[in-house]
Structure formats: C-alpha cells, structure tokens
C-alpha atoms as a PDB file:
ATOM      1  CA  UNK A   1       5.926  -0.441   3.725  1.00  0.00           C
ATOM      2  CA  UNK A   2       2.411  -0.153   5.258  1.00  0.00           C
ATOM      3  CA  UNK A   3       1.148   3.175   4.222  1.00  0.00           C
ATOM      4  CA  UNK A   4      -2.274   4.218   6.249  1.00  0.00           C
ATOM      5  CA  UNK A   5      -3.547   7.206   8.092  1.00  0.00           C
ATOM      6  CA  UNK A   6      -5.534   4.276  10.418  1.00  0.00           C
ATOM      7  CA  UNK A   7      -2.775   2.947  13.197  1.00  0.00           C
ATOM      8  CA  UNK A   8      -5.092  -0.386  13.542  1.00  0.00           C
ATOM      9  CA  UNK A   9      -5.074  -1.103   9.789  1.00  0.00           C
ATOM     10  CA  UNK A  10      -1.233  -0.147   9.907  1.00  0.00           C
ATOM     11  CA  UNK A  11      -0.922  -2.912  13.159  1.00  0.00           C
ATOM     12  CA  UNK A  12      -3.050  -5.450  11.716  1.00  0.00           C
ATOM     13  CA  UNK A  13      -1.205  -5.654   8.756  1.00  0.00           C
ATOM     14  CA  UNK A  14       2.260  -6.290  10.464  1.00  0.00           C
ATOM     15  CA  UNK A  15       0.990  -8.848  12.448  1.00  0.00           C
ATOM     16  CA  UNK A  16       0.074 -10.821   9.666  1.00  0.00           C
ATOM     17  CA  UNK A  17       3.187  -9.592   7.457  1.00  0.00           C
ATOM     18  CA  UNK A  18       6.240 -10.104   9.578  1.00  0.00           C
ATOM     19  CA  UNK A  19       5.429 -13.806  11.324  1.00  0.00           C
ATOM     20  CA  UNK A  20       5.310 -14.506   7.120  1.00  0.00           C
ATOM     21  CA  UNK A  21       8.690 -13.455   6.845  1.00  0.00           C
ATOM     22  CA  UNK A  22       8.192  -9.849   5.594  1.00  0.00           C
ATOM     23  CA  UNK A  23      10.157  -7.022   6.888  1.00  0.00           C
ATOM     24  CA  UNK A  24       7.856  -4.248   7.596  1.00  0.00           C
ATOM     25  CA  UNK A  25       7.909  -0.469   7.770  1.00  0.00           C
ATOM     26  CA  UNK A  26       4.839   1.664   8.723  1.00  0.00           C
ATOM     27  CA  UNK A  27       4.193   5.180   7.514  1.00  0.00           C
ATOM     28  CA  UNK A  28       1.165   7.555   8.575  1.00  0.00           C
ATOM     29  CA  UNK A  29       1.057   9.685   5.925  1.00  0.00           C
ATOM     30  CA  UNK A  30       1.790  10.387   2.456  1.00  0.00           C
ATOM     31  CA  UNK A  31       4.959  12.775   3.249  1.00  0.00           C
ATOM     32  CA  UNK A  32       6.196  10.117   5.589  1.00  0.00           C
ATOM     33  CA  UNK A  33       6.127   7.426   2.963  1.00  0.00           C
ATOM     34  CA  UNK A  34       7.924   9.572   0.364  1.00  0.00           C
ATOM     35  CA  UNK A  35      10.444  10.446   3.309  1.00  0.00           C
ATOM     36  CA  UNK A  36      11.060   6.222   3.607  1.00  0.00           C
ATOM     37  CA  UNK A  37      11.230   5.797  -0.207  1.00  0.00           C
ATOM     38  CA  UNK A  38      13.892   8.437  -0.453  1.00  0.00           C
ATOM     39  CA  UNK A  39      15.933   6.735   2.655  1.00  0.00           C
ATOM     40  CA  UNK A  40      15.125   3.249   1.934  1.00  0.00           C
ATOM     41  CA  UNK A  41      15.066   0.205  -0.330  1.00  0.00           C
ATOM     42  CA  UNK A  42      11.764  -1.154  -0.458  1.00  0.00           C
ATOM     43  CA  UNK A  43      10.238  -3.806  -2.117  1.00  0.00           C
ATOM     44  CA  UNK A  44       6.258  -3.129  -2.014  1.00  0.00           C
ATOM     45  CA  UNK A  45       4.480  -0.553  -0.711  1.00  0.00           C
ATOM     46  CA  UNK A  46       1.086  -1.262   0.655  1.00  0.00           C
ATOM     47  CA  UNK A  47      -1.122   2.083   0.249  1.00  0.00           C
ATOM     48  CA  UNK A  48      -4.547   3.344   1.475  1.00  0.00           C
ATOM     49  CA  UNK A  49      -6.163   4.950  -1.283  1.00  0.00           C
ATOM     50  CA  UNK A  50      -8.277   7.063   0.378  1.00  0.00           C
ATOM     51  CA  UNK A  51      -5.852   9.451   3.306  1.00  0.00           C
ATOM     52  CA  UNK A  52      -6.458  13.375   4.279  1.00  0.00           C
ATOM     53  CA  UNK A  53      -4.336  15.521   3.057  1.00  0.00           C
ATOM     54  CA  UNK A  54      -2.966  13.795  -0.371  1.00  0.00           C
ATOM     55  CA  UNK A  55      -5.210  10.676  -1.587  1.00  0.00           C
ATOM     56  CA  UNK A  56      -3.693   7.688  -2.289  1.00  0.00           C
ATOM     57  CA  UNK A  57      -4.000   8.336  -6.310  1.00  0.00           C
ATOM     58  CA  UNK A  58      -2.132  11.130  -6.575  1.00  0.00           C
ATOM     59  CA  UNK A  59       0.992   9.910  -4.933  1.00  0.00           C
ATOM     60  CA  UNK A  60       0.067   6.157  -6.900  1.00  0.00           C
ATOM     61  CA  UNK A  61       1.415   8.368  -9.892  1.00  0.00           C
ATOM     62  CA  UNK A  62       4.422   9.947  -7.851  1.00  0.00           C
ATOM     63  CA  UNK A  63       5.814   6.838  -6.886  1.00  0.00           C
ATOM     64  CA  UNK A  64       5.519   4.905  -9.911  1.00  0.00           C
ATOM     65  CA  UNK A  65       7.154   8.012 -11.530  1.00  0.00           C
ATOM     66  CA  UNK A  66       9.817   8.114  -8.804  1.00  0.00           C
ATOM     67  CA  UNK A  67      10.236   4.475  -7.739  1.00  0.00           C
ATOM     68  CA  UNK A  68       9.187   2.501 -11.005  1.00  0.00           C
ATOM     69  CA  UNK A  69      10.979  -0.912  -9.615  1.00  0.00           C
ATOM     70  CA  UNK A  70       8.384  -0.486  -5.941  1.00  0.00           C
ATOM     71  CA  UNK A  71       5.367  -2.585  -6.327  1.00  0.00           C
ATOM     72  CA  UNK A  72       2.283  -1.047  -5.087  1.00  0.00           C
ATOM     73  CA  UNK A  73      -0.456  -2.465  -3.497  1.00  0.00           C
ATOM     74  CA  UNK A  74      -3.754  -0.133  -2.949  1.00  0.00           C
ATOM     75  CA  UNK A  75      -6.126  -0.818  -0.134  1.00  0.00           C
ATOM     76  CA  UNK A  76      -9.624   1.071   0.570  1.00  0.00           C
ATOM     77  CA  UNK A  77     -12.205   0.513   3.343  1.00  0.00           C
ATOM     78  CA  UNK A  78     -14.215   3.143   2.350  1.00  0.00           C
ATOM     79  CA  UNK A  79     -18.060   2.659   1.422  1.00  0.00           C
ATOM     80  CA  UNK A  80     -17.251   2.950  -2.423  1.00  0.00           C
ATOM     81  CA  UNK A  81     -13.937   1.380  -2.730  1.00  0.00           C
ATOM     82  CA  UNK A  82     -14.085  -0.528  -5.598  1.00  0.00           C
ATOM     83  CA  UNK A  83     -13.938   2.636  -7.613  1.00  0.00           C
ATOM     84  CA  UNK A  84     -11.096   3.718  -6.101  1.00  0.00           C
ATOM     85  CA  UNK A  85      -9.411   0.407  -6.716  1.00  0.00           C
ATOM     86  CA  UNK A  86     -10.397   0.174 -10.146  1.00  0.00           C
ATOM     87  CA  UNK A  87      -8.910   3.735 -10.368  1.00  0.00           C
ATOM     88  CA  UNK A  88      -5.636   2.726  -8.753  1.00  0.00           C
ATOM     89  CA  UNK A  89      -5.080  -0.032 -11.543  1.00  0.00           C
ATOM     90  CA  UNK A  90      -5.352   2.102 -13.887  1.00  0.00           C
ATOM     91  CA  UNK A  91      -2.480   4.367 -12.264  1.00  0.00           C
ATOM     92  CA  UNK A  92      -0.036   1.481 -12.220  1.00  0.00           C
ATOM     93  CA  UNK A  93      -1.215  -0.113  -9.146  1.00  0.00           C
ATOM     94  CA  UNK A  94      -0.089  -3.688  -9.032  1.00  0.00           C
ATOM     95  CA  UNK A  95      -2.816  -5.300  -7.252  1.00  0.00           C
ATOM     96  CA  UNK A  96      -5.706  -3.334  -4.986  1.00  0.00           C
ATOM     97  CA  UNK A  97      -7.211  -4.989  -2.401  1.00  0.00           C
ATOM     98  CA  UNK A  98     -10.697  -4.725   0.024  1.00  0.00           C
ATOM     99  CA  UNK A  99     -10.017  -4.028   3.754  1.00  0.00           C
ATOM    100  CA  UNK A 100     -12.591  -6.235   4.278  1.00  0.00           C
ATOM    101  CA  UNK A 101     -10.420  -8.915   2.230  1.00  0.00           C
ATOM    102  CA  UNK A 102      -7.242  -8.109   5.008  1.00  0.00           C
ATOM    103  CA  UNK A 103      -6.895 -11.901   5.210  1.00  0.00           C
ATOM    104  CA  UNK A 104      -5.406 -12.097   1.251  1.00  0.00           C
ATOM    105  CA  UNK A 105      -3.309  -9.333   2.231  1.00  0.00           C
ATOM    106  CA  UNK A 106      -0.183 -11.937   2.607  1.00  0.00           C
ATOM    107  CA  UNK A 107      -0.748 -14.083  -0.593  1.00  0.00           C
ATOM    108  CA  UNK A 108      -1.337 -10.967  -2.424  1.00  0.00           C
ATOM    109  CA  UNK A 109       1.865  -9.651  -1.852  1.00  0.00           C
ATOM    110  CA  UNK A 110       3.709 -12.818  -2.534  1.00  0.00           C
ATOM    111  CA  UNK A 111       1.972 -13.317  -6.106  1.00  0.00           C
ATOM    112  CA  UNK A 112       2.689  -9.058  -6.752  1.00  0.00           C
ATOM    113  CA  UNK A 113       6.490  -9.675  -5.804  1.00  0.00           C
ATOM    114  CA  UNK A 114       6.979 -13.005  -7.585  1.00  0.00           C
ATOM    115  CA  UNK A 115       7.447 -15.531  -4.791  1.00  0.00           C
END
C-alpha cells in the first residue's frame, strides 16, 4: 500500500510498482490506511512521513504495534527529510527512502520483503 497525502507521488509510485509485478493499493490519508490494514492483507506499506493531520511517525508506531508482520517503508520529500527518516528507523521502519531517490523505490521493496 502507497500511503501519501500527494496523488502524484501516490501515481508515480504505481506506475513503477505494478509493471514490476506488485499489487498495489493507494491510501490518502492516515485513517484510510488503517481502514485497508484492518480489511486487508498486506505485505508492505509504503508511508510518507510527513502528512496533515497525523504524521507519518506516529502511526509508524501504530502499525508496527498493530500489524508487526507489515513491512514499512518511510518516504519524505520535505526540505529536512533525512531527520525524519532517521527518526522513522528508529520507530521500526524497515527501510526510509528520499523522494528524490523514487527510482530505488522498486529494489527497495524487493530487498525489505526478501525477494
């Protein structure tokens, strides 16, 4: 799952998921990614760190609590993102990635879900 308040980050990173062979869900916002993970089976979830109304860290912590067996990937393409990152590792993140390094995005998640 693609989680990003930004519908062009959320786009982009379908179109270079799914012709990989990923299935791909998108969700908007925080309470519509916890909505998925309580209706779905998910693998990853790739997560802006950085949203309005709940940041990124503080549901990091929620689903790790919740959904210990999802592997989480944080993005940021905010100005001072590698604090956030560095944040979100500590918080159980499994990998964190640049915006501005999109084109990893696929490799990334193959090396976080074993494959």
């Amino acid at each position: 799952m693609v989680v990003d308040d930004d519908e062009h980050f959320r786009v982009l990173a379908r179109k270079m998921l799914e012709p990989a062979g990923f299935q791909v869900e998108e969700a908007e916002s925080v309470a519509d990614c916890l909505e998925h993970l309580r209706s779905g089976v998910f693998d990853a979830v790739i997560m802006d760190i950085v949203m309005p109304e709940h940041d990124g860290i503080e549901v990091l912590r929620d689903i790790k609590m919740s959904f210990p067996e999802i592997k989480i990937i944080t993005v940021s393409g905010v100005d001072c993102c590698d604090m956030y990152l560095t944040v979100s590792a500590y918080l159980g993140a499994d990998a964190s990635l640049s915006k501005s390094s999109i084109a990893s995005l696929c490799a990334l998640l193959d090396v976080v879900l074993g494959g």
